[in-house]
Protein backbone atom coordinates (compact mmCIF):
# COMPACT_ATOMS: atom_id res chain seq x y z
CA UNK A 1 -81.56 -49.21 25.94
CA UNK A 2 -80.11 -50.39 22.11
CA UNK A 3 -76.71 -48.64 21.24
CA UNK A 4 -76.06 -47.16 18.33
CA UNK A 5 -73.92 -48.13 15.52
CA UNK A 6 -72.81 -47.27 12.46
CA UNK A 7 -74.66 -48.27 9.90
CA UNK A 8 -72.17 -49.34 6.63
CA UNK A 9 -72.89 -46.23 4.49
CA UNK A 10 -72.25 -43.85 7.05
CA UNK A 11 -69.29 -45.51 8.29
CA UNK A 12 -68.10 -44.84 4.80
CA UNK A 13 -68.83 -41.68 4.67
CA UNK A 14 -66.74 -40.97 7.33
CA UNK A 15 -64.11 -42.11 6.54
CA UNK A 16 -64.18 -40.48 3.02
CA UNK A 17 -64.53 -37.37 5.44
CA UNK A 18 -61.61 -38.08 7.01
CA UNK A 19 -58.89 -39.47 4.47
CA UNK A 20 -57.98 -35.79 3.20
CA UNK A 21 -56.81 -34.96 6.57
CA UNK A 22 -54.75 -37.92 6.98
CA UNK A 23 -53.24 -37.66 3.33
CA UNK A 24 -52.52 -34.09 4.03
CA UNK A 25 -50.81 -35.59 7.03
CA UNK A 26 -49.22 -37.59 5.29
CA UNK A 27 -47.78 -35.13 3.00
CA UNK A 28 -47.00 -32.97 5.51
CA UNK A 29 -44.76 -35.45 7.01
CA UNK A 30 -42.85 -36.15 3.51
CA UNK A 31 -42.30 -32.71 3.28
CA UNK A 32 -40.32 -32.00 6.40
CA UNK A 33 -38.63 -34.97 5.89
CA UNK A 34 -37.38 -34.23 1.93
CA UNK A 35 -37.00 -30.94 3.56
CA UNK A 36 -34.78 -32.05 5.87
CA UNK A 37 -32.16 -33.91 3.29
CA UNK A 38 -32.25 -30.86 1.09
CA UNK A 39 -31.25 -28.69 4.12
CA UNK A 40 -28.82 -31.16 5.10
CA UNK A 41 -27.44 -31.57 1.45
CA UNK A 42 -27.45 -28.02 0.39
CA UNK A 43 -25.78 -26.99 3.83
CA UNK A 44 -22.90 -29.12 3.04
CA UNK A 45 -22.69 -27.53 -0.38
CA UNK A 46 -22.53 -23.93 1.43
CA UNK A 47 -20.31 -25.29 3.24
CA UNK A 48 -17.79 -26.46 0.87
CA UNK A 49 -18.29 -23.69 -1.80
CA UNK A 50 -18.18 -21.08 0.94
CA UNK A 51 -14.57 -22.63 1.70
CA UNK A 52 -13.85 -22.66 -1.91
CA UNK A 53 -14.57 -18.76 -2.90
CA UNK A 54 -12.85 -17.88 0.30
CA UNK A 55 -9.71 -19.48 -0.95
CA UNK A 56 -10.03 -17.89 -4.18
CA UNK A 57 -10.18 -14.47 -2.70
CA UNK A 58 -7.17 -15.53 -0.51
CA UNK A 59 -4.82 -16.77 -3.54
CA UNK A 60 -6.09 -13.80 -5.27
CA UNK A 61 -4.61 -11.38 -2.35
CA UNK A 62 -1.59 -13.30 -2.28
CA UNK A 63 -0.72 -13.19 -6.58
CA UNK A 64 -1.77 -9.18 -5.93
CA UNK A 65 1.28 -9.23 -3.09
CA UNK A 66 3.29 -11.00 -5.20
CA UNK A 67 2.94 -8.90 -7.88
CA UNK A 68 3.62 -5.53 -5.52
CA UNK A 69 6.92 -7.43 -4.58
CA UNK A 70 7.93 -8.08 -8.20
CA UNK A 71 7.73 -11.90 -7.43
CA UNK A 72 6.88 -14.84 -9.78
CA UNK A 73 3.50 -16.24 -9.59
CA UNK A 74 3.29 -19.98 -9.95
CA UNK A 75 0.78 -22.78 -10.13
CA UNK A 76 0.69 -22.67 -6.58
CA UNK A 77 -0.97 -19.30 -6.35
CA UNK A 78 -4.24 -19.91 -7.89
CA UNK A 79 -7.22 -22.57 -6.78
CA UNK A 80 -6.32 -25.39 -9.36
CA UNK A 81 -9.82 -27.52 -8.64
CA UNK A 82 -13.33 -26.56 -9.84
CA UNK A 83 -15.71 -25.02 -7.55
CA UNK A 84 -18.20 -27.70 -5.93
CA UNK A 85 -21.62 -28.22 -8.14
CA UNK A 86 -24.68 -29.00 -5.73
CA UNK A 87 -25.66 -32.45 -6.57
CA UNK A 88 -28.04 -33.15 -3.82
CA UNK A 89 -31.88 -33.61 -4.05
CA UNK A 90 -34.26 -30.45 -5.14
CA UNK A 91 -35.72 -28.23 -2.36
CA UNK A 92 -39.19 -29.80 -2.36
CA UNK A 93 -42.62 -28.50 -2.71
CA UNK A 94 -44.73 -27.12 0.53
CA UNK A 95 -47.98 -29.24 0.21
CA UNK A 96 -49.21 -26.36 2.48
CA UNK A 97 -50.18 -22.26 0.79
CA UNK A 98 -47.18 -20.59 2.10
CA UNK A 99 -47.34 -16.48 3.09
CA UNK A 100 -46.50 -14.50 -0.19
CA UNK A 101 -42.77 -13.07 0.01
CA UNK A 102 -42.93 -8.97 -0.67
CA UNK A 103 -41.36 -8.51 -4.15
CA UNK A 104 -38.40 -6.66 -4.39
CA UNK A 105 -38.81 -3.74 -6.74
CA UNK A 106 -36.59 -4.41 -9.71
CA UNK A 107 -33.65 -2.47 -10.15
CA UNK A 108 -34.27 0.12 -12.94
CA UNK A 109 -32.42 -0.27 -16.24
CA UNK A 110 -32.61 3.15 -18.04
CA UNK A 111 -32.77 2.89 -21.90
CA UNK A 112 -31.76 5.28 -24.53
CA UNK A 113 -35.14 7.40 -24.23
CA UNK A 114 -34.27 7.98 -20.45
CA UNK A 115 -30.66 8.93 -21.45
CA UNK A 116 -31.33 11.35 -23.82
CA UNK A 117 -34.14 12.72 -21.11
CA UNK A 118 -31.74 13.48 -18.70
CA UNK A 119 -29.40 14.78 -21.08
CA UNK A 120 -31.93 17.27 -21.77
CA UNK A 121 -33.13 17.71 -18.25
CA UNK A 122 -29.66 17.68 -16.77
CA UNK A 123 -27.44 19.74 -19.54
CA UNK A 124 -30.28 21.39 -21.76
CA UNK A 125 -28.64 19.57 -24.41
CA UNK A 126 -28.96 16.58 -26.86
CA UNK A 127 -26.51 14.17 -28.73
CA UNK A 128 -25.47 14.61 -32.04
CA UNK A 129 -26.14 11.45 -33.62
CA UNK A 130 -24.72 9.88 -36.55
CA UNK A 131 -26.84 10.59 -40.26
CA UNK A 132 -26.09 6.65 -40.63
CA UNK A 133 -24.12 3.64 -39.05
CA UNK A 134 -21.10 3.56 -41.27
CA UNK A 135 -20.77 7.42 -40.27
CA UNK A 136 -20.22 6.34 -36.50
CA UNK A 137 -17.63 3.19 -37.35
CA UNK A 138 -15.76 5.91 -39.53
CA UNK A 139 -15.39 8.19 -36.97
CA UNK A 140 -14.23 5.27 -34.21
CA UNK A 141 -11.97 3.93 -36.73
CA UNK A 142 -10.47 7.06 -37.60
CA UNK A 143 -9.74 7.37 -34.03
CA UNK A 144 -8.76 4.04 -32.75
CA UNK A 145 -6.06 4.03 -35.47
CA UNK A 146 -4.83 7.53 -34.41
CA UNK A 147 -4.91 6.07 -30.68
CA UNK A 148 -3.28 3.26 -31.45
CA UNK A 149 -5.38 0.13 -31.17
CA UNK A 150 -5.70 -2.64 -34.72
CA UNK A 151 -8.34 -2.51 -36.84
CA UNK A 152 -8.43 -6.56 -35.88
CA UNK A 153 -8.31 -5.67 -32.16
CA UNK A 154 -11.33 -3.02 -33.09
CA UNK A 155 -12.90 -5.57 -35.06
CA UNK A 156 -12.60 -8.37 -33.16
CA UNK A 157 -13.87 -7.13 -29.70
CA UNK A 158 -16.73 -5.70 -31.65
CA UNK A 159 -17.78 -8.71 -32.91
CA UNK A 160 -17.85 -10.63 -29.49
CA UNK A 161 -19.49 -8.07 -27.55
CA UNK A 162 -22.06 -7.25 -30.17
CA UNK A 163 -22.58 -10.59 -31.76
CA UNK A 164 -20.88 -8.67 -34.81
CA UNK A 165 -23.53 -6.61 -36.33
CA UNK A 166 -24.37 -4.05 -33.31
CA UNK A 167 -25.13 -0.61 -33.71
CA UNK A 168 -23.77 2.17 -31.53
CA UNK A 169 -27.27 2.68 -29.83
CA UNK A 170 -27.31 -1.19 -29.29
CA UNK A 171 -27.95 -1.95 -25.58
CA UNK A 172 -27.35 -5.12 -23.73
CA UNK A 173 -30.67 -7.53 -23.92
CA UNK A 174 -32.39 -5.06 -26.77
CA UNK A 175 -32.07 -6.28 -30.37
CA UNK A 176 -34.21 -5.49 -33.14
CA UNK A 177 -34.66 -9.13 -34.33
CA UNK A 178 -35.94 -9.93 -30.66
CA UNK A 179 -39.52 -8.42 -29.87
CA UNK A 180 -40.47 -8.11 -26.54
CA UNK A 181 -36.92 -8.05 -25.45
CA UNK A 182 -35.66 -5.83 -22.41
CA UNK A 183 -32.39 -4.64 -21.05
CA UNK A 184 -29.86 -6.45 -19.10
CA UNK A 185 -27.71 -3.35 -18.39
CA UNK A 186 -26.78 -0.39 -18.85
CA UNK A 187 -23.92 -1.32 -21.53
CA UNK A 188 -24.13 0.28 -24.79
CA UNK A 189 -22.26 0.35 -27.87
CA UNK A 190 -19.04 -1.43 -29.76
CA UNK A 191 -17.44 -2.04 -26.77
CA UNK A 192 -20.64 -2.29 -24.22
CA UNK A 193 -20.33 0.80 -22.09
CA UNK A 194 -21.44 0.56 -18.93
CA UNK A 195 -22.88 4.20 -17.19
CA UNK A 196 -20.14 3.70 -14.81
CA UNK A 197 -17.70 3.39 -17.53
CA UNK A 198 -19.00 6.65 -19.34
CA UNK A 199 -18.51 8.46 -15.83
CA UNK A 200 -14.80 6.74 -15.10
CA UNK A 201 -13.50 7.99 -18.73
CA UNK A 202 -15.00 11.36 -18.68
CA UNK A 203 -13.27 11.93 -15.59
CA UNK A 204 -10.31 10.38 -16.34
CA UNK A 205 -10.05 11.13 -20.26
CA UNK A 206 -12.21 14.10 -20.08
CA UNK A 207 -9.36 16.77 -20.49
CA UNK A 208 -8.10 14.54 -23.75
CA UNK A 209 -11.62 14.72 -25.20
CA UNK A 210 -11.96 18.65 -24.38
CA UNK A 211 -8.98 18.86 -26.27
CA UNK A 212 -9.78 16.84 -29.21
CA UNK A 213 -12.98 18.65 -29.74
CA UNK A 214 -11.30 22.16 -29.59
CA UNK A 215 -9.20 21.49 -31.85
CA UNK A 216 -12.16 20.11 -34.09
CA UNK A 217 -14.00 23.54 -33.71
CA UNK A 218 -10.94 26.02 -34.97
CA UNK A 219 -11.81 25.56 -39.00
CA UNK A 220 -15.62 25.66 -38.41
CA UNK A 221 -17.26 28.00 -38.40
CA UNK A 222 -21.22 29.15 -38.61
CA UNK A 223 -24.04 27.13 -37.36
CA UNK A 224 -21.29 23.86 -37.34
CA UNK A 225 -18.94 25.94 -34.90
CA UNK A 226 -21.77 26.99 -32.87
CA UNK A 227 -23.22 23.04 -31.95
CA UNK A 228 -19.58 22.53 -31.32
CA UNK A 229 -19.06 24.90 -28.89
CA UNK A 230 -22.37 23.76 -27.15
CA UNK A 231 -20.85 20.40 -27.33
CA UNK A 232 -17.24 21.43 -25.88
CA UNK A 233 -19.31 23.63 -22.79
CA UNK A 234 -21.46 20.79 -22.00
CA UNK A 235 -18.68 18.28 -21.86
CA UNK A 236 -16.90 20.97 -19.70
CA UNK A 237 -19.91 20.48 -17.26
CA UNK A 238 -19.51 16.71 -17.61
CA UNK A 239 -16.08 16.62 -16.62
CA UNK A 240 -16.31 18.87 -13.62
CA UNK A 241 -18.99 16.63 -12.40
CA UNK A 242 -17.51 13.72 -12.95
CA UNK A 243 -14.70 14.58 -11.22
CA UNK A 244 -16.65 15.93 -7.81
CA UNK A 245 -16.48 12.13 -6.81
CA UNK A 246 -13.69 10.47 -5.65
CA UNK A 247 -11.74 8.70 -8.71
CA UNK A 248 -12.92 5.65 -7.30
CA UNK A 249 -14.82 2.43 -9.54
CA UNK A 250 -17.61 2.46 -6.51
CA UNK A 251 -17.99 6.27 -6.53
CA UNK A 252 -18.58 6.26 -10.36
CA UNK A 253 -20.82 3.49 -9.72
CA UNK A 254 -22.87 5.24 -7.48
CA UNK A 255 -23.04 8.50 -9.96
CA UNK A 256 -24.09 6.25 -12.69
CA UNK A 257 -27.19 4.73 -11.37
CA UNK A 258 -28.69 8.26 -10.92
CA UNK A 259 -30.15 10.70 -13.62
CA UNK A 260 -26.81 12.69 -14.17
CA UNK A 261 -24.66 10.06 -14.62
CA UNK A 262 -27.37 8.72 -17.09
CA UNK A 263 -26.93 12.42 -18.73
CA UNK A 264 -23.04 11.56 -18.91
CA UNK A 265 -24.15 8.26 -20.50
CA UNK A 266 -25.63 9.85 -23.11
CA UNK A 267 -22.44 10.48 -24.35
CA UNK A 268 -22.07 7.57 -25.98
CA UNK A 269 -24.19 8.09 -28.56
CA UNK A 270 -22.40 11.63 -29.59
CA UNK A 271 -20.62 11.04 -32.90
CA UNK A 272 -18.20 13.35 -31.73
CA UNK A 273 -17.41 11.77 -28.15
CA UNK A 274 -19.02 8.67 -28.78
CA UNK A 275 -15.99 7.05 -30.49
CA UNK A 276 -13.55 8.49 -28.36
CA UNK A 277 -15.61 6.67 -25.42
CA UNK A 278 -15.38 3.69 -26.93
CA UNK A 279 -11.49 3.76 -27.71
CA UNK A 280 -10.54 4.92 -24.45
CA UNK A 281 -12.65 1.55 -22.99
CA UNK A 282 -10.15 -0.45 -24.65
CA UNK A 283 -7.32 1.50 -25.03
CA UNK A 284 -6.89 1.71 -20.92
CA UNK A 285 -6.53 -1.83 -21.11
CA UNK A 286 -3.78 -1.96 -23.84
CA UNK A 287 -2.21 0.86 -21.28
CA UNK A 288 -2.24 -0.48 -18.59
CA UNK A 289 -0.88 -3.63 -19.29
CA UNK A 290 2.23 -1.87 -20.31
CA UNK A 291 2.52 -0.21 -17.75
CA UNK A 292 2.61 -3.59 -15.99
CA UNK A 293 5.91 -4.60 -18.53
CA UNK A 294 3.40 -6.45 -20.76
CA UNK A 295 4.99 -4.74 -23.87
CA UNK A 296 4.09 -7.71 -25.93
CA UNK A 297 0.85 -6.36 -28.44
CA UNK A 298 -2.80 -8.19 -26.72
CA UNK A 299 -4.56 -10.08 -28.94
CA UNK A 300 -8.00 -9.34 -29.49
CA UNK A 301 -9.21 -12.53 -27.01
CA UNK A 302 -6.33 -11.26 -24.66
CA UNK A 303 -8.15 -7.26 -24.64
CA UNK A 304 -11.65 -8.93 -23.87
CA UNK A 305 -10.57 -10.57 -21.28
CA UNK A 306 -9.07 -7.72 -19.91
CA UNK A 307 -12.67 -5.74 -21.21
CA UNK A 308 -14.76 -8.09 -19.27
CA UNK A 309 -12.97 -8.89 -15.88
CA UNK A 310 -11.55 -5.71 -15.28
CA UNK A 311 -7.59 -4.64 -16.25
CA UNK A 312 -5.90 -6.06 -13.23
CA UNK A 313 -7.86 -9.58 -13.48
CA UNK A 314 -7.70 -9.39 -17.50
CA UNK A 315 -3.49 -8.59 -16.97
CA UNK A 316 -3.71 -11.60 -14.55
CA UNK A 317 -4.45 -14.16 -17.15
CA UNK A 318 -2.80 -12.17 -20.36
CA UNK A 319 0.60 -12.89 -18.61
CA UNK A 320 -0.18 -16.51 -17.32
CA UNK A 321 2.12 -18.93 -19.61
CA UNK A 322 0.14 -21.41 -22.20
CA UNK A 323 1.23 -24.09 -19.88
CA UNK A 324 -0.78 -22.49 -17.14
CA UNK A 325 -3.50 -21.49 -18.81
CA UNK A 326 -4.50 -25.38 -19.64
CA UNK A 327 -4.48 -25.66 -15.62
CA UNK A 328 -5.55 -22.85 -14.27
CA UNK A 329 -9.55 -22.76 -13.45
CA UNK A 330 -11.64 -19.60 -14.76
CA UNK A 331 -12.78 -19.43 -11.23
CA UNK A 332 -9.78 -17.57 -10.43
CA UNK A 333 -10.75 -14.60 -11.90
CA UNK A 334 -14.45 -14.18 -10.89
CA UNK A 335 -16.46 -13.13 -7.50
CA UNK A 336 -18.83 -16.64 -6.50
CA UNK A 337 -21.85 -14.34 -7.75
CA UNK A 338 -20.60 -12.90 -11.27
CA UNK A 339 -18.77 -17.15 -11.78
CA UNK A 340 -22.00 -18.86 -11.30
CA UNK A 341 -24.19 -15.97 -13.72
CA UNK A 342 -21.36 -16.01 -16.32
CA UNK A 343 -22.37 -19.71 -18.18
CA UNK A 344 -19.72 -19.01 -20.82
CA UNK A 345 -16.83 -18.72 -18.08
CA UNK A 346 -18.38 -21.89 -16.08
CA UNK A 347 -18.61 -24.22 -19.29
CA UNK A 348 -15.32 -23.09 -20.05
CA UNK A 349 -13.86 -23.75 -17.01
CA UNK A 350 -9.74 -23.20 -17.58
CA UNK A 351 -8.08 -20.25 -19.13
CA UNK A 352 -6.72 -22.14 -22.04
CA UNK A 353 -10.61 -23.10 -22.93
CA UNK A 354 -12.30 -19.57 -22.27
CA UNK A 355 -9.62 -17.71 -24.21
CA UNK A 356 -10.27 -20.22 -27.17
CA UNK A 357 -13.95 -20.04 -27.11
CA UNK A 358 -13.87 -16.15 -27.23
CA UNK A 359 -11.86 -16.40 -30.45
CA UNK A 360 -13.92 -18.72 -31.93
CA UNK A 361 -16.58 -16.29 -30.95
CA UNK A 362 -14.86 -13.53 -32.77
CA UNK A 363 -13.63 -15.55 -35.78
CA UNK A 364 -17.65 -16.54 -36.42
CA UNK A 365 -19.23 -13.13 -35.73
CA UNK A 366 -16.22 -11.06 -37.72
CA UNK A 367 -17.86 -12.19 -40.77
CA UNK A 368 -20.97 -10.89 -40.12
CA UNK A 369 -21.77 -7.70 -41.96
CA UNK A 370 -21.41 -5.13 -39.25
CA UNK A 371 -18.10 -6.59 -38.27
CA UNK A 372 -17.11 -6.12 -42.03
CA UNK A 373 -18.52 -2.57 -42.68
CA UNK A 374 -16.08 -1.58 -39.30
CA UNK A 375 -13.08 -3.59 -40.76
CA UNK A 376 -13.75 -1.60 -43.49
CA UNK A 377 -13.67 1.94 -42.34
CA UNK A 378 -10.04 0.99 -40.73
């Protein structure tokens, strides 16, 4: 009996058949190996930042302590190297269809439509807006001055936080010249509200604004005394809610991702309350640091810092010497998370070079024309 063999064009054909399967072998086999160093690489990373951050939040306990004890903080209390940068190879590419991940359901961002909606659902009531722009800088320069902040410390944070020619409905990501855009946050306004921030203040300041607004109301009278009235009982609402949380940053928080602390967000665009809002965001700042012995007055730079890292962290590099400052990494002053989002604070890596940046920041944008119609209502 003959065997049987292979004739040539079959035996190519087969192994045309087969060479897929052995590249995809092949592939395979690169993959967990690349895998493999990237694992090993990026673990080593981990490892190192993970190290780093924790020593940040370690000095950052110990300055606090310090501070409690009325001790001097030195050079020796802060992190004075830059956090570790992953420099090892890319995660590679699966060869192989890997199972789809369930999406997380993104976080939702209410806009101004779903403020004023739960204004209205919330408090049966509606904010009075300004008839034009200039009408709303007026009324927050009239009462900055009165509550004692500059018109360049006004101005000036204005300008950086609004790219100086925002609007007091202006909302973090959303800008008229940018279709399609969406929101980042919640922050709205001169100063960039957060909701949280709208339901700290009204608890906290709530009493000072009550008492601002009655004593707007005693000359009016008719249909004018009668929307201020509203105004002054629904802010009476706001208050007492506010306040039926603890006066805690994390309880506010809470409040403000839900439909009545969106309701006390709304505030912000009240001509009447609006401004006072926005003061108070940056007039806690220029209190508490005296209350700290920082009697010296903040520059504008100085209050942003203090606007955007919180009053304690702000106070932490106000007071740092200019000696310090060129030593002293931004890292210091951030959470790992909020450090490696913030590219401003990461390219500008030491005090001395953020703080410089931001005025340059302000000096360009203050001569934009929003910046100049507010300098001019002061």
């Amino acid at each position: 009996m003959r065997s049987k063999t292979i004739r040539p064009f079959a035996f190519a054909l087969l192994l045309l058949a087969m060479a897929p399967a052995a590249i995809a072998q092949d592939a395979i086999a690169d993959y967990r190996r690349k895998l493999a160093e990237y694992q090993a690489a990026h673990d080593a990373y981990e490892a190192d930042a993970g190290a780093y951050w924790s020593l940040v939040a370690e000095k950052r306990r110990g300055r606090n302590a310090k501070r409690r004890e009325r001790q001097v903080v030195t050079l020796d209390d802060y992190v004075l190297t830059q956090p570790p940068v992953y420099a090892g190879p890319k995660r590679p590419v699966n060869p192989q269809p890997e199972p789809e991940a369930t999406p997380r359901p993104p976080k939702i961002i209410p806009v101004v439509a779903d403020l004023l909606k739960a204004a209205s659902d919330t408090f049966q009531w509606a904010p009075q807006r300004p008839a034009s722009e200039v009408d709303f800088k007026r009324a927050y320069a009239s009462f900055a001055t009165r509550s004692g902040l500059t018109r360049e410390q006004a101005v000036r944070v204005y300008a950086f936080e609004t790219g100086g020619n925002g609007s007091h409905d202006m909302q973090a990501g959303l800008s008229s010249w940018r279709p399609g855009a969406r929101a980042i946050s919640t922050a709205i306004g001169y100063n960039q509200l957060l909701t949280t921030n709208s339901v700290e203040l009204i608890a906290e300041q709530g009493p000072l604004f009550l008492k601002v607004l009655g004593e707007r109301a005693a000359p009016l009278s008719g249909p004018a005394r009668q929307a201020m009235d509203t105004k002054v009982a629904v802010l009476k609402k706001m208050v007492a809610l506010a306040r039926s949380v603890p006066d805690e940053w994390s309880e506010h928080e809470k409040m403000g991702d839900t439909p009545q602390g969106w309701a006390l967000h709304a505030m912000v665009l009240d001509i009447d309350v609006g401004p006072m809002l926005q003061t108070h965001k940056l007039l806690t700042s220029v209190q508490f640091a005296r209350t700290k012995g920082y009697s010296r007055p903040l520059s504008a730079a100085e209050l942003e810092m203090m606007n955007l890292t919180g009053d304690s962290t702000g106070l932490d590099m106000v007071t740092m010497p200019p000696d310090m400052r060129e030593q002293v990494p931004t890292a210091n002053f951030f959470q790992r998370s909020g450090y490696e989002r913030n590219p401003v604070a990461s390219r500008n890596n030491t005090v001395a070079k953020l703080l410089a940046v931001t005025d340059l920041r302000m000096d360009a944008n203050s001569n934009l024309p929003g910046a100049r119609e507010l300098a001019a209502a002061f």
